[in-house]
N, C-alpha and C. Protein backbone atom coordinates (compact mmCIF):
# COMPACT_ATOMS: atom_id res chain seq x y z
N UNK A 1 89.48 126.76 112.78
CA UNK A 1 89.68 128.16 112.45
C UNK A 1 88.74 128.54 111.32
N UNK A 2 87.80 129.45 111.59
CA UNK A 2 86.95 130.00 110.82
C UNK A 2 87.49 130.29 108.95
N UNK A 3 86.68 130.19 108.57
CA UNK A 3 85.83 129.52 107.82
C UNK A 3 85.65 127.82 108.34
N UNK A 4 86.88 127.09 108.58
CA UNK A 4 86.71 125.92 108.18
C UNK A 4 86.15 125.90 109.69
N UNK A 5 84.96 125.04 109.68
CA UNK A 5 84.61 124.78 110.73
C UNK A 5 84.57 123.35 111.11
N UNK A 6 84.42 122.10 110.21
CA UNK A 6 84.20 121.12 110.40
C UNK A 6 84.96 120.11 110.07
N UNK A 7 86.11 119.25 111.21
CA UNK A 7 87.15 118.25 110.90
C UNK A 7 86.51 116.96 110.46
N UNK A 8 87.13 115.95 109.68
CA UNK A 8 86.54 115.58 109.11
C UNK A 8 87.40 114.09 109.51
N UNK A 9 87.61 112.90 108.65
CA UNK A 9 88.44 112.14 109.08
C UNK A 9 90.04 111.83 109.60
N UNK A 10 90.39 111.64 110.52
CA UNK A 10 91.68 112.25 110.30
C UNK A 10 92.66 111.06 110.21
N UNK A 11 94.16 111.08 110.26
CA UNK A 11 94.78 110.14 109.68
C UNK A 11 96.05 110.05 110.55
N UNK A 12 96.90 109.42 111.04
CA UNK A 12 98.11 109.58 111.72
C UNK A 12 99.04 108.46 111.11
N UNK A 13 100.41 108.76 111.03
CA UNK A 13 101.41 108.21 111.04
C UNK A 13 102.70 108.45 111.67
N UNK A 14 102.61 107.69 112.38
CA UNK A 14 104.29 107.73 113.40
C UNK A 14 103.69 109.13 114.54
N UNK A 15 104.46 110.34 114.71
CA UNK A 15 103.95 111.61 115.35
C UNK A 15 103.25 112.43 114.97
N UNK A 16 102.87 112.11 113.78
CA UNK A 16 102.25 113.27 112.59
C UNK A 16 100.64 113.07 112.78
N UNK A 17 99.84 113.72 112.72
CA UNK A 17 98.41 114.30 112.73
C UNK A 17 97.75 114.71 111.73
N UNK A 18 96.96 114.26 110.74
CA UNK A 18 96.37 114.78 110.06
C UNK A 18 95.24 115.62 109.82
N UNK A 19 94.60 116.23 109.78
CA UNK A 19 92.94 116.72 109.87
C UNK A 19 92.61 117.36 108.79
N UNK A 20 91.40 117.21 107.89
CA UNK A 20 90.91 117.49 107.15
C UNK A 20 90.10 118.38 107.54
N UNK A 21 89.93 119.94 106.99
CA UNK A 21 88.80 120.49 107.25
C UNK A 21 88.46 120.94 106.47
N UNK A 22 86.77 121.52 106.45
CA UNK A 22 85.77 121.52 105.44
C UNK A 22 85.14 123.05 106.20
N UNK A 23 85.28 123.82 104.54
CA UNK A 23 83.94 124.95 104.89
C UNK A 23 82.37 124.45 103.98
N UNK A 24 82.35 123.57 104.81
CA UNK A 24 80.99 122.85 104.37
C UNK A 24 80.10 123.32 103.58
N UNK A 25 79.21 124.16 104.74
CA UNK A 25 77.61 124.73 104.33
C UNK A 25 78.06 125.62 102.97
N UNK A 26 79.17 126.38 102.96
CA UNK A 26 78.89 127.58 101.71
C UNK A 26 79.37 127.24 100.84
N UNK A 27 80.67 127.48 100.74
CA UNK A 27 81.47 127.18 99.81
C UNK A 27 82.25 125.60 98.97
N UNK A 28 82.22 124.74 100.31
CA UNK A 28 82.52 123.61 100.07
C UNK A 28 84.16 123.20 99.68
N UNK A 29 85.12 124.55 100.49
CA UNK A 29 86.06 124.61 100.08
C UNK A 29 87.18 123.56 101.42
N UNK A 30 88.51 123.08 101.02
CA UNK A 30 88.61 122.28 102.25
C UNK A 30 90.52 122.67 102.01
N UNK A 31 90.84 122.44 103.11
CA UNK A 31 91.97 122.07 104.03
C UNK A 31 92.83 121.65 104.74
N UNK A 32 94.16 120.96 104.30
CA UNK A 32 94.32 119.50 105.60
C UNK A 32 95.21 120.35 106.12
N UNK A 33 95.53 120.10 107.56
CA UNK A 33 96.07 120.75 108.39
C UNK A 33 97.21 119.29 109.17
N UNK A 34 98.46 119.59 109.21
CA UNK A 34 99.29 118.90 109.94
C UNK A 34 99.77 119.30 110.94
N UNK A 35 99.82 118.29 112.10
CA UNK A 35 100.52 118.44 113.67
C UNK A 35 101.28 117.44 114.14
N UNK A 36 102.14 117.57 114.96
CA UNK A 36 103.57 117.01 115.36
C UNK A 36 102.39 116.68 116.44
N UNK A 37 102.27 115.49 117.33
CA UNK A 37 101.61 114.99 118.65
C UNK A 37 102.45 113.97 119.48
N UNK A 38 104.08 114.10 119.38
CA UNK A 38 104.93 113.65 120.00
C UNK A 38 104.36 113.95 121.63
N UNK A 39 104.04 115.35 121.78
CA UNK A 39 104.05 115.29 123.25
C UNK A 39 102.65 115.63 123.71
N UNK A 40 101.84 114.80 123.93
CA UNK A 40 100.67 114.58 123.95
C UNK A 40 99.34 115.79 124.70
N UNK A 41 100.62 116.50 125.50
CA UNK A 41 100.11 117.43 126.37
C UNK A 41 100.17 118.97 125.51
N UNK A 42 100.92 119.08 124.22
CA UNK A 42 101.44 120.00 123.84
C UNK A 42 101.39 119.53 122.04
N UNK A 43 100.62 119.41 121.41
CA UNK A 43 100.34 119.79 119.96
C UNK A 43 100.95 120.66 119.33
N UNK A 44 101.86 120.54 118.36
CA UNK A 44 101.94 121.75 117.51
C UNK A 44 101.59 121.71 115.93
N UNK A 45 101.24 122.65 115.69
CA UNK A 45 100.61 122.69 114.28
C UNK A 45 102.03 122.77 113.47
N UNK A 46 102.28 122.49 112.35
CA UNK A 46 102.82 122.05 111.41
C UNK A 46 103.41 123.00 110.17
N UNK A 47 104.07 124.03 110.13
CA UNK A 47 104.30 124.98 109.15
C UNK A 47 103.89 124.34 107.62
N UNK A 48 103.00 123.68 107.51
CA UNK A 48 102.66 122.71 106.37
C UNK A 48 101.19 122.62 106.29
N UNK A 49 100.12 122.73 105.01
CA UNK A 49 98.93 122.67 104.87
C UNK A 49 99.30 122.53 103.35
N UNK A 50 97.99 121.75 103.01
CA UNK A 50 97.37 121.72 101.65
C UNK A 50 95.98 122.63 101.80
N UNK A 51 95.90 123.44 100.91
CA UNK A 51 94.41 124.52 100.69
C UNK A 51 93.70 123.66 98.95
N UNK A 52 92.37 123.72 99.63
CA UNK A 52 91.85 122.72 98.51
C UNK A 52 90.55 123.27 97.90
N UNK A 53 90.84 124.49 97.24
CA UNK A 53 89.84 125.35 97.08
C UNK A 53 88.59 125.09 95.75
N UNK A 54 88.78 123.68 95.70
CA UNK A 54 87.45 123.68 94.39
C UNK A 54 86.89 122.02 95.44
N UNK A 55 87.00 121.47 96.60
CA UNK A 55 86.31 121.06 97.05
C UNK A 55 86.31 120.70 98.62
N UNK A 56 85.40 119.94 99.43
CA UNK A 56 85.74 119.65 100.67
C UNK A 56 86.34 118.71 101.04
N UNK A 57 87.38 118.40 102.41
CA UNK A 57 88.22 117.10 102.65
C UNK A 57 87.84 116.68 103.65
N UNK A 58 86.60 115.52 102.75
CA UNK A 58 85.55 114.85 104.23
C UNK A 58 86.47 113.88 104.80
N UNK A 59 87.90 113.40 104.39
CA UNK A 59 88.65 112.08 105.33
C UNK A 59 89.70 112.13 104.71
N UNK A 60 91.21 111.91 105.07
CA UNK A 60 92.47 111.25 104.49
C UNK A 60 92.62 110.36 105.14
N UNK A 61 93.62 110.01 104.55
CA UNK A 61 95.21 109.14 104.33
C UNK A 61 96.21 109.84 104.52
N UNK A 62 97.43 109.63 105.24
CA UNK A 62 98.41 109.97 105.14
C UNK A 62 99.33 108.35 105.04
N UNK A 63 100.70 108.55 103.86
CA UNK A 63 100.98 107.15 103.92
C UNK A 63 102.64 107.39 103.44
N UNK A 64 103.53 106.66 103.89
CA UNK A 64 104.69 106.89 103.49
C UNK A 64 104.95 106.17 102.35
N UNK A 65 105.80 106.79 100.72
CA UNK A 65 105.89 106.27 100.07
C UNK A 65 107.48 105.45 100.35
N UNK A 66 107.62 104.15 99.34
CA UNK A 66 109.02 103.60 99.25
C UNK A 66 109.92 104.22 99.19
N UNK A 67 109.84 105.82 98.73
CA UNK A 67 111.12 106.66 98.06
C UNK A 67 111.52 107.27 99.61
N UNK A 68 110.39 107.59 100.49
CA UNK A 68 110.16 108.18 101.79
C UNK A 68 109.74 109.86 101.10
N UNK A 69 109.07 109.92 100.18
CA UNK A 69 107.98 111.00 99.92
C UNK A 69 106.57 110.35 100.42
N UNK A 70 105.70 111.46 100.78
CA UNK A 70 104.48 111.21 101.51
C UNK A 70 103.11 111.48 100.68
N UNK A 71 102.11 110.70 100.99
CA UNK A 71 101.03 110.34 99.70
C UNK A 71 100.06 110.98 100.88
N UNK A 72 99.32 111.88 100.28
CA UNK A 72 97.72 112.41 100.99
C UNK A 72 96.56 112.00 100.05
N UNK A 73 95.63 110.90 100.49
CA UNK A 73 94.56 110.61 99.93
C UNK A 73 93.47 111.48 100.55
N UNK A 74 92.68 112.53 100.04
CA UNK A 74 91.68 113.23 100.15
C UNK A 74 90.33 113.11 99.79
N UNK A 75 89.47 112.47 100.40
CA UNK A 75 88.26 112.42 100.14
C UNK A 75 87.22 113.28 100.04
N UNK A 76 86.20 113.70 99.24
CA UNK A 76 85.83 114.51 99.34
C UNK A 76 83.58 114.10 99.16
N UNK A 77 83.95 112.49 99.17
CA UNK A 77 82.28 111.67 99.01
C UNK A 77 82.24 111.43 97.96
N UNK A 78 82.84 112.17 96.70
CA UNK A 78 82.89 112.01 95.22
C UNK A 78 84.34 111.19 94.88
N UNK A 79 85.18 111.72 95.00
CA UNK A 79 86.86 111.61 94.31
C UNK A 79 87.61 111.64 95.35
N UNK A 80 88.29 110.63 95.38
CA UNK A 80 89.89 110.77 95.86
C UNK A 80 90.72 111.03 95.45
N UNK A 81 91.35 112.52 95.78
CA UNK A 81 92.24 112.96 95.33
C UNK A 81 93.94 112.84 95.91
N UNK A 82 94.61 112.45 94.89
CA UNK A 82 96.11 111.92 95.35
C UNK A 82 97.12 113.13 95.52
N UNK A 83 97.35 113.57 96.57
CA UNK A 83 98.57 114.82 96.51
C UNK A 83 100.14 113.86 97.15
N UNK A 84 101.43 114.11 96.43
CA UNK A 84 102.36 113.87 96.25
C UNK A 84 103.21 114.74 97.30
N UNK A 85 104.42 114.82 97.62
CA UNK A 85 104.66 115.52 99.07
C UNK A 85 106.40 115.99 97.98
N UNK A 86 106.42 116.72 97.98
CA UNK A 86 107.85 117.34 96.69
C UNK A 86 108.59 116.86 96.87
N UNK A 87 109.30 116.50 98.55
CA UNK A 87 110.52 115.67 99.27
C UNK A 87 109.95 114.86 99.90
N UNK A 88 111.10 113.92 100.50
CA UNK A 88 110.94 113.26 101.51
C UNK A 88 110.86 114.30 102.66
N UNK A 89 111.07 115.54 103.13
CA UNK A 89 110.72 116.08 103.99
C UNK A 89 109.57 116.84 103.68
N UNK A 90 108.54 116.69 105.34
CA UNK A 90 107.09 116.90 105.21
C UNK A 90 107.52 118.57 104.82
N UNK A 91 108.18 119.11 106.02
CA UNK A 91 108.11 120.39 106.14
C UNK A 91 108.61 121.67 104.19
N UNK A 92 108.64 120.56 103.28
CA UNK A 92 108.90 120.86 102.02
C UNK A 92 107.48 121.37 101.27
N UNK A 93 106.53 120.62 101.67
CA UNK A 93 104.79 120.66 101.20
C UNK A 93 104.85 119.61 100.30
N UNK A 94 103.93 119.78 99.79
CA UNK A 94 102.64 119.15 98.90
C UNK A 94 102.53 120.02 97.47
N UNK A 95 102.71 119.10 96.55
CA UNK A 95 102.31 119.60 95.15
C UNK A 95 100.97 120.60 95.40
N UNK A 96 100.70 121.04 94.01
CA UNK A 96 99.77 122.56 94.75
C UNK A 96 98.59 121.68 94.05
N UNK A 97 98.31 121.04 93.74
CA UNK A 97 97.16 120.38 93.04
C UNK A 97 97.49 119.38 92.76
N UNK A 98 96.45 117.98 93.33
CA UNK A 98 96.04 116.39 93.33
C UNK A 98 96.72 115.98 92.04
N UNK A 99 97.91 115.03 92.00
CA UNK A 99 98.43 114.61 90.86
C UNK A 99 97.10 113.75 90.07
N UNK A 100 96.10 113.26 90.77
CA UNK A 100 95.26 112.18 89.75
C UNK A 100 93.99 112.24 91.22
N UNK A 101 93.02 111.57 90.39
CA UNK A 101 91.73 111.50 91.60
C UNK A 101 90.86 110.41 91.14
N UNK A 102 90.57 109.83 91.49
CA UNK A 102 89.60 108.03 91.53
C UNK A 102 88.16 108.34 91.88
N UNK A 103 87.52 108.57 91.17
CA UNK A 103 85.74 109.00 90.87
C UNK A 103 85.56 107.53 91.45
N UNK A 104 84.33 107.58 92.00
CA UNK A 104 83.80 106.40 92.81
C UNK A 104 82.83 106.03 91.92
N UNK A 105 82.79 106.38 90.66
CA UNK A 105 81.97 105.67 89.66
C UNK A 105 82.83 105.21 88.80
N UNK A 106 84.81 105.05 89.18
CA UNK A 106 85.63 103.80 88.31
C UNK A 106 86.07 102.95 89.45
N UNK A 107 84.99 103.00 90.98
CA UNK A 107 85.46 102.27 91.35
C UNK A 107 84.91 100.82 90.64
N UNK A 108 85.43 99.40 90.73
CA UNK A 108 85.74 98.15 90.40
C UNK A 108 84.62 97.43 91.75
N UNK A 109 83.64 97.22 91.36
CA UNK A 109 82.39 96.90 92.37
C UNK A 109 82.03 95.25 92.15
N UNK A 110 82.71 94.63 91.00
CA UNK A 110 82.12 93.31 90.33
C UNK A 110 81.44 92.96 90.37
N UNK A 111 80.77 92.21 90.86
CA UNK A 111 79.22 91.51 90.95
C UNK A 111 78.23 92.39 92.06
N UNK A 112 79.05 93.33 93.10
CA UNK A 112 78.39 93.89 93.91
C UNK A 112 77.06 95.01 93.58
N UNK A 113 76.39 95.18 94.61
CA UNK A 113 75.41 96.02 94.08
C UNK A 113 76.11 97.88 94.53
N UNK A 114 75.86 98.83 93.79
CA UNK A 114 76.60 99.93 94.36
C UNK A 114 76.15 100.32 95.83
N UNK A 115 76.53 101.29 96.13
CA UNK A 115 76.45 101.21 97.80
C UNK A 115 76.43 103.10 97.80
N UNK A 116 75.24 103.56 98.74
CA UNK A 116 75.74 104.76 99.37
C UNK A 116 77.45 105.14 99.75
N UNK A 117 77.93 106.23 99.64
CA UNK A 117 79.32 106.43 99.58
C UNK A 117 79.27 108.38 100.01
N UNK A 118 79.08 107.71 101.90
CA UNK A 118 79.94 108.68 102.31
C UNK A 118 80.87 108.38 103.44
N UNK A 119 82.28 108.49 103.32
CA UNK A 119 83.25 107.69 103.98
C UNK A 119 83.35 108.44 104.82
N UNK A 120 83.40 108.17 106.43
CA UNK A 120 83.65 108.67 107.50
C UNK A 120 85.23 109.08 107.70
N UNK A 121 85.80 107.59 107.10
CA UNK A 121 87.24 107.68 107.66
C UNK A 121 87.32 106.60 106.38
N UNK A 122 88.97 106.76 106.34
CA UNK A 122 89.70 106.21 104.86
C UNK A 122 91.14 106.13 105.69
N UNK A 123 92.12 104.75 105.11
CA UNK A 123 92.78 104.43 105.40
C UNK A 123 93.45 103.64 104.47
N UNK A 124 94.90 103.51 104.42
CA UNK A 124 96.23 102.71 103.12
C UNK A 124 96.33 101.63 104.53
N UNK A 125 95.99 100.76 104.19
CA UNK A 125 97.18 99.34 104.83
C UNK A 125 97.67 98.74 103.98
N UNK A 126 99.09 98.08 104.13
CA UNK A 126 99.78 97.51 103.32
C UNK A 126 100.30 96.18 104.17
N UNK A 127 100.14 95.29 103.01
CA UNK A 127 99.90 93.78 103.30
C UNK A 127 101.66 93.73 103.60
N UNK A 128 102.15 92.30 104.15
CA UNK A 128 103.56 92.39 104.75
C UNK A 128 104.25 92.05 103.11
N UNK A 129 103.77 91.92 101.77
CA UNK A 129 104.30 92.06 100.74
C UNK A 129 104.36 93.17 100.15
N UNK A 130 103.58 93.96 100.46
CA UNK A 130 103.91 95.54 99.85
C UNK A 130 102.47 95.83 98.92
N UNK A 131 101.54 94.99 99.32
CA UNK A 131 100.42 95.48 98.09
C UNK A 131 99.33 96.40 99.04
N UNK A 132 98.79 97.53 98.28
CA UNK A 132 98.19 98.03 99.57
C UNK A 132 96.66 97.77 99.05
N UNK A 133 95.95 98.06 100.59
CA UNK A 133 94.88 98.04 100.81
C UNK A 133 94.18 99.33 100.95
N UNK A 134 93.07 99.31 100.78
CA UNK A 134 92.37 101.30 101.19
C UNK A 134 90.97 100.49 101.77
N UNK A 135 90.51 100.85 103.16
CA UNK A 135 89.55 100.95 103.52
C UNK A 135 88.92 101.89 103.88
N UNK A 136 87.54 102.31 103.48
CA UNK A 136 86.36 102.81 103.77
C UNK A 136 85.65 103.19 105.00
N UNK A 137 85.11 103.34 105.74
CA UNK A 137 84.27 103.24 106.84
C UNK A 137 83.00 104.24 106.33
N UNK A 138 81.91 103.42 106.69
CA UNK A 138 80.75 104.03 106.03
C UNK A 138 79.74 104.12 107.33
N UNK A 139 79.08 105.13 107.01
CA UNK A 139 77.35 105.39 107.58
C UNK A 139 76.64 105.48 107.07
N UNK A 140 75.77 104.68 107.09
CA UNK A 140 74.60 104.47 105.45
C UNK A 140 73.15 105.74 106.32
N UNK A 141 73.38 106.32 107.64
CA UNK A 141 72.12 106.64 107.97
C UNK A 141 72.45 107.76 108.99
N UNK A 142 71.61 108.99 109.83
CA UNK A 142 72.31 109.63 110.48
C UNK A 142 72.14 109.28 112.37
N UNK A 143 71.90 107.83 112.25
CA UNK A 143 71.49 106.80 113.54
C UNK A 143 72.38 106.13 113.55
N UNK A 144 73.15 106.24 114.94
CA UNK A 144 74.44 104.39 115.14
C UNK A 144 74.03 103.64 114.42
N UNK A 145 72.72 103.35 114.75
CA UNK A 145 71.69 101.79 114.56
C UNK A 145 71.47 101.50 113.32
N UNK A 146 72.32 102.26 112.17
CA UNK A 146 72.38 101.66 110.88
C UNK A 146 73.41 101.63 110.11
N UNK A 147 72.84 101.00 109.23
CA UNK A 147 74.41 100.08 108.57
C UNK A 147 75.64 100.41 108.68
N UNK A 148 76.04 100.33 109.34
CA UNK A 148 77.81 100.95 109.53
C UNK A 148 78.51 99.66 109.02
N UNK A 149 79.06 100.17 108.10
CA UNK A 149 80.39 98.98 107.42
C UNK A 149 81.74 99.76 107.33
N UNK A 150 83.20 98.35 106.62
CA UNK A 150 83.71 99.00 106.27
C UNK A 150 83.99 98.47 104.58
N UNK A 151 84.76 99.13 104.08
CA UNK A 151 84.20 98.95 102.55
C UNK A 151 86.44 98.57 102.44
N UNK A 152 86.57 97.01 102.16
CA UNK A 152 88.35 97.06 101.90
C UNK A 152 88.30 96.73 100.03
N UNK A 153 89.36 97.54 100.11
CA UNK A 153 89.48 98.17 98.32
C UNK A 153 91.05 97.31 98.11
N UNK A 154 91.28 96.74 97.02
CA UNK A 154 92.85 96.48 96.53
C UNK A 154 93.20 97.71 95.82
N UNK A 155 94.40 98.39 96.02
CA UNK A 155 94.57 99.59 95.72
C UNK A 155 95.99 99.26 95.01
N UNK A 156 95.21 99.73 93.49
CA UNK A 156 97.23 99.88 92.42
C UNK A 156 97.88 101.22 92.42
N UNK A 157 99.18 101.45 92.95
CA UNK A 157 98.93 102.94 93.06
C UNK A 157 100.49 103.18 92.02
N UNK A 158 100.66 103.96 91.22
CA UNK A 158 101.50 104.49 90.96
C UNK A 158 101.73 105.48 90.81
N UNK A 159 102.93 106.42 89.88
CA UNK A 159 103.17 107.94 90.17
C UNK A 159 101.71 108.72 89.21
N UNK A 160 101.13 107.97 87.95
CA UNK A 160 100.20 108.56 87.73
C UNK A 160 98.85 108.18 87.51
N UNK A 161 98.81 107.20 88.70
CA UNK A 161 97.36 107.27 88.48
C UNK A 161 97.38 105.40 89.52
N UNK A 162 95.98 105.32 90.06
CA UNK A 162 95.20 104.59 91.13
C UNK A 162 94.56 103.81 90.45
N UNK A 163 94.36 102.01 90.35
CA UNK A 163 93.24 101.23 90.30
C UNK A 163 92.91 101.15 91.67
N UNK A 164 90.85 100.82 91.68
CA UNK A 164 90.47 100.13 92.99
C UNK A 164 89.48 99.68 92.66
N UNK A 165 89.64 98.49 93.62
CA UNK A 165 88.79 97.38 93.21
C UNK A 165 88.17 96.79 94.64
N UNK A 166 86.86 96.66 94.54
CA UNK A 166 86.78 96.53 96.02
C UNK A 166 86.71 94.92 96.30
N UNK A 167 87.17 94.20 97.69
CA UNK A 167 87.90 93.02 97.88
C UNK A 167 86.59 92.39 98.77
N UNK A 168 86.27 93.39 99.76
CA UNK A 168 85.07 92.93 100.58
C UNK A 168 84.56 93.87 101.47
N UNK A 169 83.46 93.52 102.23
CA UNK A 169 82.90 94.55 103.32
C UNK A 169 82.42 93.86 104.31
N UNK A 170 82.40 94.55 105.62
CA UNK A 170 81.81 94.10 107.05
C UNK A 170 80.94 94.90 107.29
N UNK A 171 80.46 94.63 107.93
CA UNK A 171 79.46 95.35 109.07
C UNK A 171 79.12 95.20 109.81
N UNK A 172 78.92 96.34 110.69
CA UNK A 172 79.10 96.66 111.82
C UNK A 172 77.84 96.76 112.62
């Protein structure tokens, strides 16, 4: 839907749909948009959005917290920004602005050399102990035929504020 023209990574959990969209070229302003995809033939959009008007949302996360409130990680190539969900019910929203955001210049790189950083797609896995993971997916070029990795991060997350540290990378 105009302005936003361009979806960006998207994210699912359980029936839920995520999509990030971006008014790219002008403004650089962005949008996540939620959908119910229980019935595969029949989508419905979501009486629920985050409006993200000081940047674009090139990829999320969507992730259920322990309390059963819901965590939106928003990428934007620069910062990940953390939005908090008010209830455990979706249809409640989203805080109106990113409780905290992780600049990719505190990411935790150790001995690595830094790396181009524009994430296609971003993702929370959580190990069967409860520690989570955040992976990356990268395109170092605008050709298949180059470096495609994915970039896995150890992720500390609490109510105010994210360590990440990156663990390892593949490629593809």
């Amino acid at each position: 839907v105009w302005p936003y023209w361009h979806p960006g990574g998207i994210s699912t959990l359980g029936n839920l749909l995520v999509v990030p969209l971006e008014e790219y070229k002008k403004t650089r302003i962005g949008k996540i948009n939620f959908y119910n995809f229980s019935d595969l033939n029949n989508f419905t959009k979501l009486n629920v959005s985050i409006n993200i008007p000081f940047t674009s949302a090139g990829a999320v996360f969507l992730y259920n917290l322990p309390d059963g409130r819901f965590l939106i990680g928003s990428w934007d190539m620069n910062i990940i920004h953390f939005y908090f969900s008010k209830t455990n019910n979706l249809l409640d929203g989203f805080e109106e602005k990113p409780r905290f955001g992780i600049h990719r210049k505190d990411f935790k790189l150790g001995d690595r050399k830094p790396f181009e950083f524009g994430a296609q797609g971003i993702n929370l896995i959580t190990q069967c102990d409860g520690k989570l993971f955040l992976v990356l997916f990268q395109n170092t070029g605008k050709m298949a035929n180059k470096d495609d990795r994915a970039l896995l991060f150890s992720l500390g997350l609490n109510e105010k504020n994210a360590q990440i540290e990156l663990v390892t990378t593949k490629n593809f």
